[in-house]
N, C-alpha and C. Protein backbone atom coordinates (compact mmCIF):
# COMPACT_ATOMS: atom_id res chain seq x y z
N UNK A 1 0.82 -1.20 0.00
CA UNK A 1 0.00 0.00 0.00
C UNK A 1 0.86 1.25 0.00
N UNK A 2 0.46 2.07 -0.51
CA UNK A 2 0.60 3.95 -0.75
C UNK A 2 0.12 4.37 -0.50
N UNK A 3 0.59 5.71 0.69
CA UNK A 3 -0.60 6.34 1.18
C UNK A 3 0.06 8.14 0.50
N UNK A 4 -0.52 8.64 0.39
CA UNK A 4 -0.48 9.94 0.23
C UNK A 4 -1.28 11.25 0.61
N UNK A 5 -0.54 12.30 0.86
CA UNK A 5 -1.07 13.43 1.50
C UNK A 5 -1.25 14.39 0.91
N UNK A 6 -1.90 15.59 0.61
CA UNK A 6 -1.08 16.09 -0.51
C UNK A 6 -1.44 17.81 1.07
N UNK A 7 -0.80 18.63 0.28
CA UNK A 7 -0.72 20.13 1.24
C UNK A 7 -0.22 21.10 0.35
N UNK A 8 -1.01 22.37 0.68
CA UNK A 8 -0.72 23.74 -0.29
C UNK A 8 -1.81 24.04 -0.86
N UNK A 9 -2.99 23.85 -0.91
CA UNK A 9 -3.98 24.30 -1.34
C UNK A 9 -4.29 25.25 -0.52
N UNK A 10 -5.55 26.35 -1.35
CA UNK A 10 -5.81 27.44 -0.23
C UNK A 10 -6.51 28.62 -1.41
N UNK A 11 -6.73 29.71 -1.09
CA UNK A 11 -7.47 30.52 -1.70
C UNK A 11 -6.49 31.60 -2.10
N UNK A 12 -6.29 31.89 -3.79
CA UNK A 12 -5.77 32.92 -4.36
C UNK A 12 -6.61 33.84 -5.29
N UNK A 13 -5.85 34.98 -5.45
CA UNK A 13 -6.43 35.92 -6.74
C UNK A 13 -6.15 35.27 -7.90
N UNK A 14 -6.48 35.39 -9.02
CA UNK A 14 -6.15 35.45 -10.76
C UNK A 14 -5.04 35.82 -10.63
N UNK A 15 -4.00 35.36 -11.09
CA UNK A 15 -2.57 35.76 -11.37
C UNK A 15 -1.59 35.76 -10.75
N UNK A 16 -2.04 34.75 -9.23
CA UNK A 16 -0.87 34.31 -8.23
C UNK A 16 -0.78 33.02 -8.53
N UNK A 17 -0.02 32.26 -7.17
CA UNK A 17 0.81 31.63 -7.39
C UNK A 17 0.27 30.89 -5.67
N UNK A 18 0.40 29.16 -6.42
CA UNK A 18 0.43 27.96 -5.52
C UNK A 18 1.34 27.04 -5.80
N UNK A 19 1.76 26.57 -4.43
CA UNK A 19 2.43 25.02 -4.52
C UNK A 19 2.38 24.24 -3.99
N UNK A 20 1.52 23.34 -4.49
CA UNK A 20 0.73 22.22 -3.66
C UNK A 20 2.27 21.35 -4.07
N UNK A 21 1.99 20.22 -2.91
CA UNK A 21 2.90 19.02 -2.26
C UNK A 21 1.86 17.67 -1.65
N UNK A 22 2.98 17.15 -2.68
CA UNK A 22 2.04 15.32 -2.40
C UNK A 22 3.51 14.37 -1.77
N UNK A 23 2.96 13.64 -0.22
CA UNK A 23 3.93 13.60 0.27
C UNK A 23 3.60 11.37 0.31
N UNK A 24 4.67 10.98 -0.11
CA UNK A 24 4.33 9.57 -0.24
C UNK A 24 4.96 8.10 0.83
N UNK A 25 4.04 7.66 1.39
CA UNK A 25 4.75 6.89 2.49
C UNK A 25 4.24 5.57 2.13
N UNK A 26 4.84 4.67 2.58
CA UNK A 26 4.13 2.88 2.94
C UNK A 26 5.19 2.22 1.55
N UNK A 27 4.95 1.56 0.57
CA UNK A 27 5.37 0.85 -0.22
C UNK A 27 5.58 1.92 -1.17
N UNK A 28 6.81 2.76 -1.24
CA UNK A 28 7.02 3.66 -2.09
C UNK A 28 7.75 3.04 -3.10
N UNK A 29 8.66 1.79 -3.19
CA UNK A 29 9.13 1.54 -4.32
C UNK A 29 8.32 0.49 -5.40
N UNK A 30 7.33 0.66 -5.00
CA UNK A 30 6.16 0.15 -6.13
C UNK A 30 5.46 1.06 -6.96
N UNK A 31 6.09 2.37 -6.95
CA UNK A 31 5.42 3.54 -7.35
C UNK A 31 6.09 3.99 -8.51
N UNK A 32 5.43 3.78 -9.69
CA UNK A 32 6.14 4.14 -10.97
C UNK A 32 5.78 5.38 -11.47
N UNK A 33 5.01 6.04 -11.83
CA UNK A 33 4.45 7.02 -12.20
C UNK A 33 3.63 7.99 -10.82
N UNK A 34 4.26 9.14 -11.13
CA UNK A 34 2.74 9.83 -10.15
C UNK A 34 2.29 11.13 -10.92
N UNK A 35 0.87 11.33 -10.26
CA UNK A 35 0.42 12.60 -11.01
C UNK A 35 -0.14 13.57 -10.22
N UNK A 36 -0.95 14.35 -10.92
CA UNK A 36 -1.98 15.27 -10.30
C UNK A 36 -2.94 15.52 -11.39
N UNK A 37 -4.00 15.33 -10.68
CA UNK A 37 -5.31 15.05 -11.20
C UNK A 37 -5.87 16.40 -10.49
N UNK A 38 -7.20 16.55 -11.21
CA UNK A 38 -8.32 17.86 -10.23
C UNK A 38 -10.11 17.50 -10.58
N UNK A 39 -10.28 17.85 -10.05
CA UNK A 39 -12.08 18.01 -10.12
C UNK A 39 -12.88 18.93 -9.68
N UNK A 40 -13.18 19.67 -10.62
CA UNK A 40 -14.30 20.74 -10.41
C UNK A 40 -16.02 20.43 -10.41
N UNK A 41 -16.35 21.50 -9.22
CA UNK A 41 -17.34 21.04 -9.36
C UNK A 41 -18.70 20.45 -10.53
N UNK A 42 -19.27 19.62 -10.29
CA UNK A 42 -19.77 18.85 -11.74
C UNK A 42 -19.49 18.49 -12.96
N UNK A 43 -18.08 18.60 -12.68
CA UNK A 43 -16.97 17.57 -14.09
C UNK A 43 -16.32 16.43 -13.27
N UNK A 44 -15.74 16.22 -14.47
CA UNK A 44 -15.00 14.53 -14.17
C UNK A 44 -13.57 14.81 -13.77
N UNK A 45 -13.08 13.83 -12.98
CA UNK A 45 -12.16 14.31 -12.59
C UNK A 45 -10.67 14.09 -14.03
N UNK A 46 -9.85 15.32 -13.85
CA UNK A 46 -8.85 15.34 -15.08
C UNK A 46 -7.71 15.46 -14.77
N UNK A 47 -6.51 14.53 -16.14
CA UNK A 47 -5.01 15.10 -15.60
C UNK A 47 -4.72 16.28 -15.60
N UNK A 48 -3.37 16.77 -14.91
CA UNK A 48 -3.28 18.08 -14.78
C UNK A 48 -1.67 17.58 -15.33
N UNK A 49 -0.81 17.06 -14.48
CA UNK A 49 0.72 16.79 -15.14
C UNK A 49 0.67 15.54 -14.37
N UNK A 50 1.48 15.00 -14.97
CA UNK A 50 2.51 13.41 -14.99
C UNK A 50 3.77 13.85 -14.50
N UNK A 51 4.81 13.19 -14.01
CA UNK A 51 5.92 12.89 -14.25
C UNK A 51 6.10 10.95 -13.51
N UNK A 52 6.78 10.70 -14.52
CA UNK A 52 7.38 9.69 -14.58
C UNK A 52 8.43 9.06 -13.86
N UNK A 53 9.15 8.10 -13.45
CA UNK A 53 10.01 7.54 -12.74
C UNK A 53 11.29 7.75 -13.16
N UNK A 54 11.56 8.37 -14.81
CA UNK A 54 12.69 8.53 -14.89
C UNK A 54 12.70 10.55 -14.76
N UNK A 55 11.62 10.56 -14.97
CA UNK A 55 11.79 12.18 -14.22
C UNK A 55 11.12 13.17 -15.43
N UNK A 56 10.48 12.45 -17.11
CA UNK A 56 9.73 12.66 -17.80
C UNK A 56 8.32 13.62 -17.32
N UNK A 57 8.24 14.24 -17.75
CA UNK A 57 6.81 15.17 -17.20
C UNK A 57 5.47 15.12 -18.68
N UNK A 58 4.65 15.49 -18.38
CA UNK A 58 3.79 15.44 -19.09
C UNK A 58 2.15 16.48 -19.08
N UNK A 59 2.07 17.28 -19.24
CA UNK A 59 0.83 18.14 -18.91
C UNK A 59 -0.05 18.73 -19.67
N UNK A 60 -1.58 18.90 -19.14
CA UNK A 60 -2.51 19.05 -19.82
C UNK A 60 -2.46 20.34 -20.79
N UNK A 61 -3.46 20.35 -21.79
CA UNK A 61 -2.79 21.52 -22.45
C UNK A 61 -3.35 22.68 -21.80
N UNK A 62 -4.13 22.59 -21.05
CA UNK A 62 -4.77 23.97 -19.96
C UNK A 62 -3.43 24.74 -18.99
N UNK A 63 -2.91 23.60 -18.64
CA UNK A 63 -1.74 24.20 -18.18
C UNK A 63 -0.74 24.58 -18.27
N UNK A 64 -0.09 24.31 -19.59
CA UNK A 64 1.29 24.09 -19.95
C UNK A 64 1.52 25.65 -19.88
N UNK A 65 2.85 25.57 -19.64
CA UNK A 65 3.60 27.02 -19.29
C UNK A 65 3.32 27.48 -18.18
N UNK A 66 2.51 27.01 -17.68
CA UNK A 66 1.98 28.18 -16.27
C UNK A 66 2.45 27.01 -14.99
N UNK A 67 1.74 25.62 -15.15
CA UNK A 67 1.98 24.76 -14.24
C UNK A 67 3.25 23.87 -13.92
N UNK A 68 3.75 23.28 -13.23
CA UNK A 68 5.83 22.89 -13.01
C UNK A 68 5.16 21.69 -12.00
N UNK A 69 4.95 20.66 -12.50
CA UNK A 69 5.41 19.19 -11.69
C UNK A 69 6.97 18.88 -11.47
N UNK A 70 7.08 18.06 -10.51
CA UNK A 70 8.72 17.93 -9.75
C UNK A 70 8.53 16.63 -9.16
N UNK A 71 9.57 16.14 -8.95
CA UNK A 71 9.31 14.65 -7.89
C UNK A 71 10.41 14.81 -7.29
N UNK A 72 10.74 14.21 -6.04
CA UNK A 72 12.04 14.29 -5.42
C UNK A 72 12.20 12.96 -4.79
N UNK A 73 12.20 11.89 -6.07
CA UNK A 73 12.18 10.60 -4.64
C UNK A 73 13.31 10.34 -3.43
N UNK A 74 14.13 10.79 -3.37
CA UNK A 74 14.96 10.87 -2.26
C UNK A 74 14.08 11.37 -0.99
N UNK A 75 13.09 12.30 -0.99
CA UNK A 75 12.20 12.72 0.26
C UNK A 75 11.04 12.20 -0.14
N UNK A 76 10.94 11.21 -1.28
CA UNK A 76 9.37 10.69 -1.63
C UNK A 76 8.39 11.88 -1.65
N UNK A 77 8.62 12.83 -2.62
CA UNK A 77 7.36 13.75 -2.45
C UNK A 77 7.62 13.93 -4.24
N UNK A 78 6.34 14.70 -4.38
CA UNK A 78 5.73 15.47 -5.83
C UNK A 78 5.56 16.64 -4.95
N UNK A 79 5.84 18.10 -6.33
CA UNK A 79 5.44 19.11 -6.09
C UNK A 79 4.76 19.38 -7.10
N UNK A 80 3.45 20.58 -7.40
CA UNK A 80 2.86 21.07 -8.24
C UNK A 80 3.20 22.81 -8.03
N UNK A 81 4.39 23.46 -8.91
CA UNK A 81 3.86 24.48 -8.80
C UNK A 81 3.30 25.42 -9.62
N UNK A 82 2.33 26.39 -9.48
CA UNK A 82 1.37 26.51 -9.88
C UNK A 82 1.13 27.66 -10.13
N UNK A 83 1.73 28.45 -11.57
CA UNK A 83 1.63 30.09 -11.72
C UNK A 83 0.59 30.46 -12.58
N UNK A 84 0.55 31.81 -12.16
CA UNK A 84 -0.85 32.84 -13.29
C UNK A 84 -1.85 31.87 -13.46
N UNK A 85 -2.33 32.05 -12.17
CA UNK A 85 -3.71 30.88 -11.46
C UNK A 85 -4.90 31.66 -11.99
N UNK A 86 -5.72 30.79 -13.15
CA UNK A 86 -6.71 31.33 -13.49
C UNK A 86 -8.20 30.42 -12.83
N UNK A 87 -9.67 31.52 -13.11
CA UNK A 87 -10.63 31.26 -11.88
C UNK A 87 -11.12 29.59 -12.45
N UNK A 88 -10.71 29.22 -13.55
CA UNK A 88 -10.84 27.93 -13.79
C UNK A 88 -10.51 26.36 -13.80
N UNK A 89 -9.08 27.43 -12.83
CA UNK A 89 -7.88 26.09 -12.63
C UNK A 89 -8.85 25.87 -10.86
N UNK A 90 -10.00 26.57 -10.35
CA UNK A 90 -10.46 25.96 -9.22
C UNK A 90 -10.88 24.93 -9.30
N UNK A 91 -10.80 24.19 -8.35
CA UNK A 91 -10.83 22.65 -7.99
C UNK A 91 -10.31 21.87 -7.39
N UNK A 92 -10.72 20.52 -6.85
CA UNK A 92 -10.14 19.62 -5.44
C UNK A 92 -8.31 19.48 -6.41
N UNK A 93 -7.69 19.20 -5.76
CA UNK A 93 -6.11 18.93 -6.55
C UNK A 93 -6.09 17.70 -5.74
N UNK A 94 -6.22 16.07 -6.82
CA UNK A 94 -5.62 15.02 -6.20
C UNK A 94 -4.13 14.72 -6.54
N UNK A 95 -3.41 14.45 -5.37
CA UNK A 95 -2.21 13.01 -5.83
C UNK A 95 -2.37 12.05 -6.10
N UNK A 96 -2.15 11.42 -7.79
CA UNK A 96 -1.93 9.65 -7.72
C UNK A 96 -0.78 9.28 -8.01
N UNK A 97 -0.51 7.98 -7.42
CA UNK A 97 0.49 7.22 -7.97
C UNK A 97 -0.02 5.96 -8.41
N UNK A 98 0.41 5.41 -9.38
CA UNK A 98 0.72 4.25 -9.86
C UNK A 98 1.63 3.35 -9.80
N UNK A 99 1.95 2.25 -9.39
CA UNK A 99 2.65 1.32 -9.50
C UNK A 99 2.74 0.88 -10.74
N UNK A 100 4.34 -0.58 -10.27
CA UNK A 100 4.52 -0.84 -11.34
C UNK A 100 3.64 -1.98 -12.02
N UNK A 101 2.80 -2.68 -11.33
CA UNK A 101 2.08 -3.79 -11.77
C UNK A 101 0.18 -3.59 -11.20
N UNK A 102 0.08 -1.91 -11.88
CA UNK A 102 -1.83 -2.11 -12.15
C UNK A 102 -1.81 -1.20 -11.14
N UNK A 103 -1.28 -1.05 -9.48
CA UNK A 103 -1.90 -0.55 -8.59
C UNK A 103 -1.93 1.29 -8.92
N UNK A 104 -2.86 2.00 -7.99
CA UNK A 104 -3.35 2.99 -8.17
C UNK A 104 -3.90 3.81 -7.19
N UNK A 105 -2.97 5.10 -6.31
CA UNK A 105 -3.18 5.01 -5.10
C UNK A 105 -3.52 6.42 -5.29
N UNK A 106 -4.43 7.26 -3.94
CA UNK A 106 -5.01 8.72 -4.14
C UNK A 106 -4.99 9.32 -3.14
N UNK A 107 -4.67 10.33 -3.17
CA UNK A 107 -4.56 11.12 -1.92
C UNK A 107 -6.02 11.26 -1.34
N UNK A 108 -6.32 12.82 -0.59
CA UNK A 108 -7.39 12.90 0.06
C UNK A 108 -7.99 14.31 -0.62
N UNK A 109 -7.24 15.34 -1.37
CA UNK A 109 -7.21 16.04 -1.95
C UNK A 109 -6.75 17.37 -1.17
N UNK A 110 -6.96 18.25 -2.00
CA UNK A 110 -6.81 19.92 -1.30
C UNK A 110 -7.47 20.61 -2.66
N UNK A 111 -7.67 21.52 -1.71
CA UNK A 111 -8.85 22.41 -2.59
C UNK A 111 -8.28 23.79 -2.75
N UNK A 112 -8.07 23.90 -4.29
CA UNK A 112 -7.91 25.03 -5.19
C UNK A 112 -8.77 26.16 -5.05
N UNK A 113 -8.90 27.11 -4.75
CA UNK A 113 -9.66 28.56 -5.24
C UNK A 113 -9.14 29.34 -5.57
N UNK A 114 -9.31 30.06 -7.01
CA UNK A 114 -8.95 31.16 -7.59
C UNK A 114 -10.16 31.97 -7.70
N UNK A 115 -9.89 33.33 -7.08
CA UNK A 115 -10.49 34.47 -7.69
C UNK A 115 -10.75 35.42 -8.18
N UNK A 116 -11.64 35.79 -9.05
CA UNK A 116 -11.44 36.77 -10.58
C UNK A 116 -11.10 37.96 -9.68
């Protein structure tokens, strides 16, 4: 098992700046991939960025340029940081990780607010 935390959510204006942190404990070397996912209210929940085990990143096109995924497995954590925060990037911010064989683990979330 993987448990994860994530911290840094909180309430900003349009055009600041967050950095949420997903912090990973229990069976961390079964963890191949991790991400960050979000969900706004009455949508589905969506990727936001990837990075990968060799340190590969990957992000939605809503975000690109503005948003900076990081991993540091030496302290087992992901960072999201998170510039020129627009009122649409509001929403819960999950951590997942994936393992290397299927598993699929989720934080508890933190909650995004941007306002116009």
């Amino acid at each position: 098992q993987v448990q994860l935390v994530e911290s840094g959510g909180g309430l900003v204006q349009a055009g600041g700046s967050l950095r949420l942190s997903c912090a990973a404990s229990g069976n961390i070397f079964s963890i191949n991939t991790m991400g960050w996912y979000r969900q706004a209210p009455g949508k589905q929940r969506e990727l936001v960025a990837t990075v990968f085990n060799g340190g590969r990143t990957n992000y939605a096109d809503s975000v690109k340029g503005r948003f900076t995924v990081s991993r540091d497995n030496a302290k087992n954590t992901m960072r999201l940081q998170m510039n020129s925060l627009k009122p649409e990037d509001t929403a819960v911010y999950y951590c997942n990780a994936a393992g290397f064989y299927g598993s699929n683990f989720w934080g508890q979330g933190t909650q995004v607010t941007v306002s116009s």
